[in-house]
N, C-alpha and C. Protein backbone atom coordinates (compact mmCIF):
# COMPACT_ATOMS: atom_id res chain seq x y z
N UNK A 1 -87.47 -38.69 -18.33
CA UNK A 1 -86.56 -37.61 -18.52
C UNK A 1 -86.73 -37.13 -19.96
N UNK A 2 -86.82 -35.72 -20.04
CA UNK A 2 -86.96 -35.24 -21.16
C UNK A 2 -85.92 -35.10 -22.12
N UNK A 3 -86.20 -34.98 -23.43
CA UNK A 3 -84.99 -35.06 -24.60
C UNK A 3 -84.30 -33.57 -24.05
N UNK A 4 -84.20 -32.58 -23.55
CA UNK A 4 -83.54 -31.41 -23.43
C UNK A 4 -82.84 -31.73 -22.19
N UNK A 5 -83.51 -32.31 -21.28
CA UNK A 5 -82.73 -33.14 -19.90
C UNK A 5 -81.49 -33.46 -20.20
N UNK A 6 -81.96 -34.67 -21.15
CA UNK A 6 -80.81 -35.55 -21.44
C UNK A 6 -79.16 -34.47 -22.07
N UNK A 7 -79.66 -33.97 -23.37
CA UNK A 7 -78.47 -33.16 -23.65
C UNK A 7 -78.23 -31.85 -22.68
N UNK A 8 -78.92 -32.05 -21.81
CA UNK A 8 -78.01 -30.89 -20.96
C UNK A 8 -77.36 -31.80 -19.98
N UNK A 9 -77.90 -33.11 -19.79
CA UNK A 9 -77.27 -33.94 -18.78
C UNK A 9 -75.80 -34.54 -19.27
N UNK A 10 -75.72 -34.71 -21.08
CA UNK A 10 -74.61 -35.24 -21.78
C UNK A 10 -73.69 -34.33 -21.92
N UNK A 11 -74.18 -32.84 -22.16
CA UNK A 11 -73.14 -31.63 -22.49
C UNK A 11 -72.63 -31.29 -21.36
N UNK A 12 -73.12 -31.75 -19.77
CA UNK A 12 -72.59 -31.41 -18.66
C UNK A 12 -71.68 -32.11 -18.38
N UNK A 13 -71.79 -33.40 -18.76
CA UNK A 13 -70.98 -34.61 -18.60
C UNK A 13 -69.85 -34.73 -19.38
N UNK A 14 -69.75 -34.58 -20.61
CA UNK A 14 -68.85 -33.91 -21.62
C UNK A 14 -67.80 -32.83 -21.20
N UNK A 15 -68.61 -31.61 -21.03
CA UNK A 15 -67.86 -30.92 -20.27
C UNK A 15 -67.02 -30.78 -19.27
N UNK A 16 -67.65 -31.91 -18.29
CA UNK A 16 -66.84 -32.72 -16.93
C UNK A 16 -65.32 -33.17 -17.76
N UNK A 17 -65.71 -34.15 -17.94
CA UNK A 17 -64.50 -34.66 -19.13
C UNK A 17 -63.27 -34.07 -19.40
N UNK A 18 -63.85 -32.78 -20.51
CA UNK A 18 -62.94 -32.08 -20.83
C UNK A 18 -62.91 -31.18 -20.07
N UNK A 19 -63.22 -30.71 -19.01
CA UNK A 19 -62.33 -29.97 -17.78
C UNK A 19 -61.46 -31.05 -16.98
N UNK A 20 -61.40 -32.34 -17.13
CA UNK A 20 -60.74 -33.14 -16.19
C UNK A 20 -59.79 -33.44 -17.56
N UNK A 21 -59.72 -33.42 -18.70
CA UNK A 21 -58.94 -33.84 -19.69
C UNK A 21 -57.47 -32.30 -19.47
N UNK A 22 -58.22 -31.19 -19.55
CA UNK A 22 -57.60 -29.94 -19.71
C UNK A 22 -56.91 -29.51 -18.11
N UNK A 23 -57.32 -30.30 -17.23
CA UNK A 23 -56.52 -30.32 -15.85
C UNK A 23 -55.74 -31.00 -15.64
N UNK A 24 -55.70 -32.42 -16.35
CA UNK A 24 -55.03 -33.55 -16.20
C UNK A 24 -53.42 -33.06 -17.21
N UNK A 25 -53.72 -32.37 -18.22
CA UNK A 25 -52.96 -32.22 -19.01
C UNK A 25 -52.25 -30.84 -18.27
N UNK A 26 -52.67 -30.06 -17.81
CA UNK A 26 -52.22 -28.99 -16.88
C UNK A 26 -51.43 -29.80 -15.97
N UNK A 27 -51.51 -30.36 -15.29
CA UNK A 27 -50.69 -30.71 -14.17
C UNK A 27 -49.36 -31.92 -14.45
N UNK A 28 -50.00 -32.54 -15.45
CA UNK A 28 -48.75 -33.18 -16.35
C UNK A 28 -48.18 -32.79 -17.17
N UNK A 29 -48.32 -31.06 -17.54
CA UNK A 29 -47.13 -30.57 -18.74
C UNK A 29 -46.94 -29.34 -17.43
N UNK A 30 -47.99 -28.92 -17.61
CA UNK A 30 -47.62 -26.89 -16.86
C UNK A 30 -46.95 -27.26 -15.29
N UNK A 31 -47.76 -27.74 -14.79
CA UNK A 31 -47.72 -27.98 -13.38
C UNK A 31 -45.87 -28.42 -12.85
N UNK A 32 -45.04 -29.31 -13.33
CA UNK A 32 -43.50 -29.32 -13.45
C UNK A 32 -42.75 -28.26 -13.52
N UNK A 33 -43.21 -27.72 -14.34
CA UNK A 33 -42.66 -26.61 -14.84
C UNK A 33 -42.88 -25.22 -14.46
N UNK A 34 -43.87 -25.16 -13.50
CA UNK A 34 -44.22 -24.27 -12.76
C UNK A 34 -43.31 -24.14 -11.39
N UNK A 35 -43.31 -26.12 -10.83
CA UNK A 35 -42.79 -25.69 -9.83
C UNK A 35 -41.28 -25.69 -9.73
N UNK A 36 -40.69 -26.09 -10.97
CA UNK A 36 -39.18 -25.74 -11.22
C UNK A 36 -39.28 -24.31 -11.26
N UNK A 37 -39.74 -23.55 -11.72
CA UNK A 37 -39.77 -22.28 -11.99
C UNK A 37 -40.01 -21.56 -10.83
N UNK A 38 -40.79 -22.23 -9.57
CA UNK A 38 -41.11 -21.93 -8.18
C UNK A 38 -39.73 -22.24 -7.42
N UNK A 39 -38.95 -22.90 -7.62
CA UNK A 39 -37.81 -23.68 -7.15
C UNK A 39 -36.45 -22.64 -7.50
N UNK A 40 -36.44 -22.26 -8.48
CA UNK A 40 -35.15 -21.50 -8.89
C UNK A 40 -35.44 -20.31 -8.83
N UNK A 41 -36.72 -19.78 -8.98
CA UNK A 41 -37.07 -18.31 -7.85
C UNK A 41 -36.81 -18.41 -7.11
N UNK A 42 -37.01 -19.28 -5.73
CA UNK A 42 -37.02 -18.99 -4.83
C UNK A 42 -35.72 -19.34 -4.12
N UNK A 43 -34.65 -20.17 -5.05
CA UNK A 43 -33.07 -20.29 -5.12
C UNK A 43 -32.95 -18.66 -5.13
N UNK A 44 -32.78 -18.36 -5.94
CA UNK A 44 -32.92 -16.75 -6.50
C UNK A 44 -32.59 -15.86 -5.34
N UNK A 45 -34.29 -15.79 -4.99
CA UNK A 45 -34.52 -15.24 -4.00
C UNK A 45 -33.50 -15.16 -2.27
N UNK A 46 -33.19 -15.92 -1.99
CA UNK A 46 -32.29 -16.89 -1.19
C UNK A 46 -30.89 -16.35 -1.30
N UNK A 47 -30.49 -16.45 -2.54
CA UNK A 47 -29.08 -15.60 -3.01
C UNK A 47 -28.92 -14.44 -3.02
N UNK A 48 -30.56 -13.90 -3.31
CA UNK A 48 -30.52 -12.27 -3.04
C UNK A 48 -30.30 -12.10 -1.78
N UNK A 49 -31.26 -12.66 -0.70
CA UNK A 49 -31.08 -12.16 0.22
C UNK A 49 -29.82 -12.24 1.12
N UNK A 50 -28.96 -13.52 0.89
CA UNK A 50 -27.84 -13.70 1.59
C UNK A 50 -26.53 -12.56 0.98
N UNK A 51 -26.89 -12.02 -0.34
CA UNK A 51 -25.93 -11.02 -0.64
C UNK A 51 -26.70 -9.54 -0.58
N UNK A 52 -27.97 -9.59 0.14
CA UNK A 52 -27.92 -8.25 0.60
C UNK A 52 -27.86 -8.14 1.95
N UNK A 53 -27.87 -9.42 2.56
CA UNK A 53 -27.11 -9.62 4.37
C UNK A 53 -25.55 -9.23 3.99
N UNK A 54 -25.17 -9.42 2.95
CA UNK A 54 -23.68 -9.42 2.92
C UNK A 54 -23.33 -7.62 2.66
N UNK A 55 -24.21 -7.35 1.77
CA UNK A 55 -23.81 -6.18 1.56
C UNK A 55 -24.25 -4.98 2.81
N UNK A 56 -25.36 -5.39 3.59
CA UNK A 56 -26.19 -4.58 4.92
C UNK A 56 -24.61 -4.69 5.45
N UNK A 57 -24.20 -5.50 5.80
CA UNK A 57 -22.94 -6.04 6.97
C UNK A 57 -21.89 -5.17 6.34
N UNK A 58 -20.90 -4.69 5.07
CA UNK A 58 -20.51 -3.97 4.37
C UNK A 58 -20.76 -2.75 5.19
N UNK A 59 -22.18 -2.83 4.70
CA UNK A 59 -22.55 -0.61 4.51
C UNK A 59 -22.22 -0.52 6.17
N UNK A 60 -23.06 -1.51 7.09
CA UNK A 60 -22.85 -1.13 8.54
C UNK A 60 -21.38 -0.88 9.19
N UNK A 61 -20.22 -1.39 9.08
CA UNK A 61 -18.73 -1.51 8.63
C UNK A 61 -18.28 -0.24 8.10
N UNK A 62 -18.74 0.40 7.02
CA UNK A 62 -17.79 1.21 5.88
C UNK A 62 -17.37 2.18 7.30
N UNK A 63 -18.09 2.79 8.36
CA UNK A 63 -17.51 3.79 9.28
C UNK A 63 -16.78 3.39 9.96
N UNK A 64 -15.97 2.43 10.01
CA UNK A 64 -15.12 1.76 10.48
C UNK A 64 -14.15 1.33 9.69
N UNK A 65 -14.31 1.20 8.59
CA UNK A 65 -13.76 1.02 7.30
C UNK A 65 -12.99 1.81 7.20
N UNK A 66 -13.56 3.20 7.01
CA UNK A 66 -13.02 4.63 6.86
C UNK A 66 -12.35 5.02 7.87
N UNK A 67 -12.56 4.84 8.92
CA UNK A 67 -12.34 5.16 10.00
C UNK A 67 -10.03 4.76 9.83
N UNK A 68 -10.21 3.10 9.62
CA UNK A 68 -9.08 2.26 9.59
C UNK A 68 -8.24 3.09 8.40
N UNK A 69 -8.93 3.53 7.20
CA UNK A 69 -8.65 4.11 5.86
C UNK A 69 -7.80 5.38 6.39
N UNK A 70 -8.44 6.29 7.08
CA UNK A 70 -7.57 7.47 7.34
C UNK A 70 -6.42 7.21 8.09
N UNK A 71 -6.18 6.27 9.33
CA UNK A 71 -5.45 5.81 10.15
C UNK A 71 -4.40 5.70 8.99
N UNK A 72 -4.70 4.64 8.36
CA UNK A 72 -3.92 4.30 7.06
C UNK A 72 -2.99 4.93 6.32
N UNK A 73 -3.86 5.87 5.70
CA UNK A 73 -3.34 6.98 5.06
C UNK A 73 -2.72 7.95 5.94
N UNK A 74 -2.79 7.94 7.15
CA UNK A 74 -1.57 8.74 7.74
C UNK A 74 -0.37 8.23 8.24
N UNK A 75 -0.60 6.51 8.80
CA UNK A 75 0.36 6.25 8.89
C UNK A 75 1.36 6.16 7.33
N UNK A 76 0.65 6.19 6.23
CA UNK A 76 1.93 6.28 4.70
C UNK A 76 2.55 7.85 5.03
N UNK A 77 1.88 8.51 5.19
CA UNK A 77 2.08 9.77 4.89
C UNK A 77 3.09 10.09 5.93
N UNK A 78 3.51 9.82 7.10
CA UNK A 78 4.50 9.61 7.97
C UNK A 78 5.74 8.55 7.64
N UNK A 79 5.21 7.55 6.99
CA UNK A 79 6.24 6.66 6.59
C UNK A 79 6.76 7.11 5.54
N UNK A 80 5.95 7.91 4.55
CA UNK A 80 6.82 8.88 3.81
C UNK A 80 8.03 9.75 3.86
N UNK A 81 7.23 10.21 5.04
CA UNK A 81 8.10 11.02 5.53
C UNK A 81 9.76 10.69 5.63
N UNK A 82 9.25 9.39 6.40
CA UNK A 82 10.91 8.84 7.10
C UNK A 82 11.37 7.92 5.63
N UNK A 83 10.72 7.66 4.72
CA UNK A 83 11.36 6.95 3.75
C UNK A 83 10.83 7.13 2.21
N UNK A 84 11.00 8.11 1.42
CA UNK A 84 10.23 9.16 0.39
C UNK A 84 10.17 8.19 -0.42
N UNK A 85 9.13 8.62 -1.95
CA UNK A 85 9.45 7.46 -3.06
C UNK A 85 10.49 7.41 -3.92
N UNK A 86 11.04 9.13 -3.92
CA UNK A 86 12.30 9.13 -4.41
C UNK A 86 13.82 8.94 -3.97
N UNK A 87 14.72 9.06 -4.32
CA UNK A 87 15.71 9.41 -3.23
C UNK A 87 15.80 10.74 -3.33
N UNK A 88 15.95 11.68 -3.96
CA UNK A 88 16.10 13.26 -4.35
C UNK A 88 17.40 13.95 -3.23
N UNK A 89 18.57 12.99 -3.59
CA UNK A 89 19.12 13.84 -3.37
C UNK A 89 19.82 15.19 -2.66
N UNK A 90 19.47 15.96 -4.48
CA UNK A 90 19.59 17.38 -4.06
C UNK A 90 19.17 17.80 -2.68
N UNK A 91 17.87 17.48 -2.25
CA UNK A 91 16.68 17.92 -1.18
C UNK A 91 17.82 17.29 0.04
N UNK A 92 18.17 16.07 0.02
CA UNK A 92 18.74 15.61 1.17
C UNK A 92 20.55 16.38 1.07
N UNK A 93 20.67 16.58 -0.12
CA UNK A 93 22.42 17.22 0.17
C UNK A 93 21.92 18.70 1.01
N UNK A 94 21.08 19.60 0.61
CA UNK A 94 20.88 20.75 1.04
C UNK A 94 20.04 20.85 2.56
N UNK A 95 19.15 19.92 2.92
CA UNK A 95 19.40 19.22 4.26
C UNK A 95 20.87 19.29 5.26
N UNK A 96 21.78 18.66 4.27
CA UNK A 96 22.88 18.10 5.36
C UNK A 96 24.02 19.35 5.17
N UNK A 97 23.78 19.90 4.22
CA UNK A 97 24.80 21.24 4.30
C UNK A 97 23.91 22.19 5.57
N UNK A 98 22.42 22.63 5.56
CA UNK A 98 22.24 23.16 6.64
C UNK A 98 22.80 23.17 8.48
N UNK A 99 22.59 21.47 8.18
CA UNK A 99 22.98 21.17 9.35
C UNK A 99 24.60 21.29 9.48
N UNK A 100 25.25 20.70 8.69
CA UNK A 100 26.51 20.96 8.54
C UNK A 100 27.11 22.60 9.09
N UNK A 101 26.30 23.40 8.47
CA UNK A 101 26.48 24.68 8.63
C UNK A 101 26.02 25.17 10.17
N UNK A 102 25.20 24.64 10.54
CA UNK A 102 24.66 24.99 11.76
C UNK A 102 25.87 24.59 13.02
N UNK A 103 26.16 23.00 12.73
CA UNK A 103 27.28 22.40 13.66
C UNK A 103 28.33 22.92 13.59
N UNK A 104 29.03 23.71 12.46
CA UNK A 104 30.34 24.55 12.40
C UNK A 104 31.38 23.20 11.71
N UNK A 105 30.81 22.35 10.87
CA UNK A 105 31.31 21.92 9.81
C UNK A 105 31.52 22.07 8.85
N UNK A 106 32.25 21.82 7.67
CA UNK A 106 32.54 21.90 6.39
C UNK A 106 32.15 20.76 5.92
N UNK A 107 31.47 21.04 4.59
CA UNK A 107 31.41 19.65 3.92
C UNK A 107 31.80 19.94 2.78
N UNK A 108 33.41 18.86 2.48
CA UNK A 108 33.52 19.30 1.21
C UNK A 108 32.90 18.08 -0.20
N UNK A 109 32.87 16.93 0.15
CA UNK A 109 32.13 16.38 -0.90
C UNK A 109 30.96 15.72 -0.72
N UNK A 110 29.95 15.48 -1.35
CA UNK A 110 28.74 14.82 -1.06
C UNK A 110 28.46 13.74 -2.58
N UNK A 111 28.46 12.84 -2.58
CA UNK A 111 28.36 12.02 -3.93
C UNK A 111 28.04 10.95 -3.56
N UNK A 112 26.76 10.41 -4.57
CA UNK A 112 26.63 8.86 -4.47
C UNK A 112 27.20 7.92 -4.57
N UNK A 113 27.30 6.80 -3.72
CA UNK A 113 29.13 5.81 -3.76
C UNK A 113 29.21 5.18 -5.00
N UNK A 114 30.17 4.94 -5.48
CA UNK A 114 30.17 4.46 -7.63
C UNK A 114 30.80 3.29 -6.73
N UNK A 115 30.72 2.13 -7.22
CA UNK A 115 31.35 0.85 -6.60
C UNK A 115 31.63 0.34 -8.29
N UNK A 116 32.86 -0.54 -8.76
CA UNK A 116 33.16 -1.15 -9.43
C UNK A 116 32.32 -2.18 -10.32
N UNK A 117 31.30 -2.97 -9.36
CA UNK A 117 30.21 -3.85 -9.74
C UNK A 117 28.99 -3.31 -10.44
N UNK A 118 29.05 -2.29 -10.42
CA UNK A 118 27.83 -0.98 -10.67
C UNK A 118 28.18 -1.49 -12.49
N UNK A 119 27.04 -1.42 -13.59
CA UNK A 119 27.67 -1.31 -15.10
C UNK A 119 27.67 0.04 -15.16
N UNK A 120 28.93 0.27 -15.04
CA UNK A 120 29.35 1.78 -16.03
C UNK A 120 29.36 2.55 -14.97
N UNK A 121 29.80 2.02 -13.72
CA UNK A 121 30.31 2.70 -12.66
C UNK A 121 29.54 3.65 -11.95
N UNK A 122 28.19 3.29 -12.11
CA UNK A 122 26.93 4.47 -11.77
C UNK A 122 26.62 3.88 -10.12
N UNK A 123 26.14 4.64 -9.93
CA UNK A 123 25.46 4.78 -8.27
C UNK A 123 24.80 3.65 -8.21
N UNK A 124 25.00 2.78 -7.15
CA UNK A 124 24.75 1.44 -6.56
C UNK A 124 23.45 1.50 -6.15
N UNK A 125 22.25 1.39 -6.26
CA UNK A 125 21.23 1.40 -5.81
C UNK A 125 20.93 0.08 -5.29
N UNK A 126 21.01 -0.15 -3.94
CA UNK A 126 20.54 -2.02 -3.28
C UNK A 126 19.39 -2.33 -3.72
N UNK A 127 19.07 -3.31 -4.08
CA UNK A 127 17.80 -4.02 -4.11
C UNK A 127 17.72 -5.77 -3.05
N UNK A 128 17.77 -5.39 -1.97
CA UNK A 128 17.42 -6.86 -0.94
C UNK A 128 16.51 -7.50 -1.37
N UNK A 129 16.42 -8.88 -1.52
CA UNK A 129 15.26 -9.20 -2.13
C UNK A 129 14.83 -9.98 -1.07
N UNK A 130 15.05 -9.65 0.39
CA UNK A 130 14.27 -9.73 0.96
C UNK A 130 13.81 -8.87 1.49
N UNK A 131 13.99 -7.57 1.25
CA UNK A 131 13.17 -6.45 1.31
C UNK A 131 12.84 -5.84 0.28
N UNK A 132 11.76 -6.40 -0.33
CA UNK A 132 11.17 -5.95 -0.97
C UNK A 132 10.51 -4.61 -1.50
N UNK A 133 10.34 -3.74 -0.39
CA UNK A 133 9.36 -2.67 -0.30
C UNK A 133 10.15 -1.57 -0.24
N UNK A 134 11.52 -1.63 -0.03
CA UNK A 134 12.50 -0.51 -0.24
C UNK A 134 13.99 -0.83 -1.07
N UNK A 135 14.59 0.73 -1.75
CA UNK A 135 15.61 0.46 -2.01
C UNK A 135 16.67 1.28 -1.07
N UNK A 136 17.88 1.24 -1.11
CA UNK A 136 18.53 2.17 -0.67
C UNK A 136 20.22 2.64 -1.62
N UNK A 137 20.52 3.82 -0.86
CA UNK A 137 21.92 3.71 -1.83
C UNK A 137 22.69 4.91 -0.89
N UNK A 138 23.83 4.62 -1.17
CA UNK A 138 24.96 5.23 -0.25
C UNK A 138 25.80 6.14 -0.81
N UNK A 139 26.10 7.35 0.18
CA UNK A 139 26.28 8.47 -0.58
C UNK A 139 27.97 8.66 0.36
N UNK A 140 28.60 8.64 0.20
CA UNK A 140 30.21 9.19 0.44
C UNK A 140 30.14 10.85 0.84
N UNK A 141 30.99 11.34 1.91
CA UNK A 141 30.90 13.00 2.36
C UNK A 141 31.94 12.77 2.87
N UNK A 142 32.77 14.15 2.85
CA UNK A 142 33.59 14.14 3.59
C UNK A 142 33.59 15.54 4.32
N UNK A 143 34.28 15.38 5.60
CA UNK A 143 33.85 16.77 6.54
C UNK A 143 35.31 17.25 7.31
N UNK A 144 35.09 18.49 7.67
CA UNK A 144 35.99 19.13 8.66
C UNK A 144 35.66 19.46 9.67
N UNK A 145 35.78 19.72 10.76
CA UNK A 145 35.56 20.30 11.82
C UNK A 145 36.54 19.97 13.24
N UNK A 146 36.20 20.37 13.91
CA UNK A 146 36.55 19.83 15.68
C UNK A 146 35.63 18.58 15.82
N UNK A 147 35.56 17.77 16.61
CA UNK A 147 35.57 16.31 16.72
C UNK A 147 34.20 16.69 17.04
N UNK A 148 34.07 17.45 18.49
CA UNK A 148 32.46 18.04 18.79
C UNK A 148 31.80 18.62 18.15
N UNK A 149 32.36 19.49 17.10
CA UNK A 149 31.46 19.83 15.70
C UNK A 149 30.80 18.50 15.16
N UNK A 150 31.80 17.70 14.33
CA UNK A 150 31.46 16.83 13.80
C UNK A 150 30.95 15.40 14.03
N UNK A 151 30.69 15.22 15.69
CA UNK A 151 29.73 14.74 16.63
C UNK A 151 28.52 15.33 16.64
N UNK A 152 28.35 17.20 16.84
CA UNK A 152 27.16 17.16 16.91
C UNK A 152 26.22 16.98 15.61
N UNK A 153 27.22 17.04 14.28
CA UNK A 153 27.02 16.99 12.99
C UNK A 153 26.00 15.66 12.78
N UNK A 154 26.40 14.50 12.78
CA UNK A 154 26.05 13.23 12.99
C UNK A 154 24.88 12.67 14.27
N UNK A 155 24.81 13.58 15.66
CA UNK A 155 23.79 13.37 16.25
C UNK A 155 22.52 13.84 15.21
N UNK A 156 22.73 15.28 14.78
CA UNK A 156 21.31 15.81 14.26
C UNK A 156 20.98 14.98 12.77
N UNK A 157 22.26 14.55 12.12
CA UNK A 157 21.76 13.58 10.65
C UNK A 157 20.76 12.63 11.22
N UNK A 158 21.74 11.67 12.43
CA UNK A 158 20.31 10.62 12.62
C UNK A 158 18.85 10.88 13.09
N UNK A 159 18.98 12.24 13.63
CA UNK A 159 17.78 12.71 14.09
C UNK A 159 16.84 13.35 13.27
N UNK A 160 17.58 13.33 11.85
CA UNK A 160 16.25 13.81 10.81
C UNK A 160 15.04 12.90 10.94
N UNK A 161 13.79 12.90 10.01
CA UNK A 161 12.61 12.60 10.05
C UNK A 161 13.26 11.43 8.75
N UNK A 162 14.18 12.04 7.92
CA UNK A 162 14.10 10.82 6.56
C UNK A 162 15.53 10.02 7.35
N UNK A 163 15.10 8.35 6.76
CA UNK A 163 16.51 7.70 7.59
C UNK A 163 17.70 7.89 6.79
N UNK A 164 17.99 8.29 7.34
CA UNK A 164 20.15 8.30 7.03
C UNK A 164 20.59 7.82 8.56
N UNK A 165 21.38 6.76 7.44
CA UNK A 165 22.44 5.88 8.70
C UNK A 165 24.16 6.54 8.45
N UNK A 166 24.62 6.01 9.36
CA UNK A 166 26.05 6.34 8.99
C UNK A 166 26.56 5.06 9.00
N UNK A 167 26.95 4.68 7.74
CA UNK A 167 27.33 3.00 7.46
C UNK A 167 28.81 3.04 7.76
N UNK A 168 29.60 3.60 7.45
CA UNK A 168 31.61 4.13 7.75
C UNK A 168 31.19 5.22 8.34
N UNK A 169 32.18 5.08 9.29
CA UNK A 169 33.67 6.52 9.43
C UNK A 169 34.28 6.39 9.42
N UNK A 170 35.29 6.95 9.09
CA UNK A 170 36.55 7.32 9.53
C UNK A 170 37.57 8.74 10.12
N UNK A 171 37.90 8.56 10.82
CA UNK A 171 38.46 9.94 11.68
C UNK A 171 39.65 10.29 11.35
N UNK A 172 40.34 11.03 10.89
CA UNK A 172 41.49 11.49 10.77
C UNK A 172 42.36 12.91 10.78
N UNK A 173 43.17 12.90 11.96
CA UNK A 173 43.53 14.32 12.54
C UNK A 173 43.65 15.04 11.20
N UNK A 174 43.96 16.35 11.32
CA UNK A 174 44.50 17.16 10.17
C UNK A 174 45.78 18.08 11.06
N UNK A 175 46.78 17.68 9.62
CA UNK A 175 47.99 18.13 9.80
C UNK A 175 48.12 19.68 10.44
N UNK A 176 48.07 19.36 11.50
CA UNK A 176 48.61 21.02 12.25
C UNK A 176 47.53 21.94 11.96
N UNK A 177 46.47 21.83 11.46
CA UNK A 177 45.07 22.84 11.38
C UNK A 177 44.09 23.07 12.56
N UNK A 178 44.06 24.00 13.15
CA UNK A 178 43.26 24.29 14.28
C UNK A 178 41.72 25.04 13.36
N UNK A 179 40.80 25.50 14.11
CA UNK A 179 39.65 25.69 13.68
C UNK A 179 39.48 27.42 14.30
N UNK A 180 39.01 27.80 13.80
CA UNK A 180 38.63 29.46 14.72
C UNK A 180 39.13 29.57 16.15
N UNK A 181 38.23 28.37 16.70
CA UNK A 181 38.30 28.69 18.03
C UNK A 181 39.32 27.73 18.43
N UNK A 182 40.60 27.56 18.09
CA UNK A 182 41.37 26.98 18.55
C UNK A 182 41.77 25.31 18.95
N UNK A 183 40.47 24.94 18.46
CA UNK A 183 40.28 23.84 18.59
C UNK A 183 40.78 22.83 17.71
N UNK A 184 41.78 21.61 17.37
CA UNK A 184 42.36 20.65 16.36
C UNK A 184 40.72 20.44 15.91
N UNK A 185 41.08 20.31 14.59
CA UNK A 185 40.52 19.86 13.17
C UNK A 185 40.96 18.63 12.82
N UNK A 186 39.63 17.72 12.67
CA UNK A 186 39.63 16.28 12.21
C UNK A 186 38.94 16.49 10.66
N UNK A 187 39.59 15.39 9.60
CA UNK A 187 38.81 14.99 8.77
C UNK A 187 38.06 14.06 8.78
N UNK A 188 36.83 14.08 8.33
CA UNK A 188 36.09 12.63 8.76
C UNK A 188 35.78 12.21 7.06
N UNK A 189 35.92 10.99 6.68
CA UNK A 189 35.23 10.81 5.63
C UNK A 189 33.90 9.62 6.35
N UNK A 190 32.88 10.03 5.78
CA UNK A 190 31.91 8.97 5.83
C UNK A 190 30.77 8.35 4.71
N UNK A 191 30.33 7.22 4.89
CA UNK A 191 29.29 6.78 4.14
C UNK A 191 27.99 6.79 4.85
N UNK A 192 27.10 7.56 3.94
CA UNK A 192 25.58 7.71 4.60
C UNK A 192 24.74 6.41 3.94
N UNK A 193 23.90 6.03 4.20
CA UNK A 193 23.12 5.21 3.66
C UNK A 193 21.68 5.55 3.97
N UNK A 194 20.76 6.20 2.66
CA UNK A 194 19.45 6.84 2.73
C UNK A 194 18.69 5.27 1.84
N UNK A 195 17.21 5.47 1.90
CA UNK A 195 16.31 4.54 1.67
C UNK A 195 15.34 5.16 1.23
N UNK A 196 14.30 4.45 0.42
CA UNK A 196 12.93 5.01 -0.38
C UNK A 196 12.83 3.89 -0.73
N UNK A 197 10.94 4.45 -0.58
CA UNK A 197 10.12 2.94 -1.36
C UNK A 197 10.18 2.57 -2.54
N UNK A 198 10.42 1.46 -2.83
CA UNK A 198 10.49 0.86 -4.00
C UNK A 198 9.12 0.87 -4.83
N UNK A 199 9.29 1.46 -6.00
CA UNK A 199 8.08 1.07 -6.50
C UNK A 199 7.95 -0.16 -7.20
């Protein structure tokens, strides 16, 4: 074997070496750390996909979603109706004078009930605390009419859209007063009791 043999036979052999030195060291430093790095990608990956199954399932839903959403929003908007966020009142005194007026009643007072327990004798506003979601408060009226006036007076209150109850009455003839049509005249005093959502 020739002297050029040989060092190409030693530099090949050498070389062997240090490609098995530079692999060996690859797979005992890089190689770990590769496949941790293969491992929590593909954790990763895994999480992506189960939260874009989650979110596909979402988007497929939202028309149904929406769907429930409008339902929603109309049933408030009706429950509004029958139970406002304010009490307002004014809106409900001029309400009950219409009707009042329509039935051939008089109404001579309309006021929110002042109760003693009230500080500073102001309008009682309930708070149930087991009803949470509404308040209510009671308003004192007092009326004239014929008995069937002031029957049909009280059918059409409960038949508004906003609730008014009639919590009292009381009936009481009037001294020798007839009405237009000849008919005896009762005084009625009563307590209404209206409601709104609590905010």
């Amino acid at each position: 074997m020739s002297q050029a043999s040989k060092i190409i036979l030693l530099s090949a052999v050498i070389g062997i070496i240090l490609a098995g030195y530079v692999l060996y060291e690859f797979h005992s430093d890089e190689l770990p750390k590769l496949e941790q790095s293969l491992v929590a990608s593909t954790n990763q990956v895994n999480q992506l996909e189960t939260e874009l199954k989650r979110v596909q399932g979402f988007a497929s839903n939202l028309v149904n979603i929406k769907k429930e959403l409008k339902e929603l929003t109309f049933q408030w908007e009706a429950a509004v109706t029958h139970m406002p966020r304010q009490f307002d009142l004014s809106v409900l005194l001029r309400r009950l004078s219409g009707l009042a007026q329509s039935a051939g009643v008089e109404m001579f007072a309309f006021r929110p009930a002042i109760t003693a327990t009230t500080p500073g004798h102001q309008p009682a506003v309930a708070k149930d605390p087991n009803k949470m979601f509404y308040d209510n408060i009671d308003i004192e009226c007092e009326l004239s009419g014929a008995f069937s006036q002031v029957l049909s007076f009280m059918d059409q209150v409960i038949r508004l859209k906003r609730i008014v109850n009639f919590e009292k009455v009381s009936l009481n003839m009037a001294p020798s007063s007839k009405n237009r049509s000849g008919l005896t005249k009762i005084k009625a005093r009563a307590v209404l009791r209206t409601y709104r959502f609590a905010e």
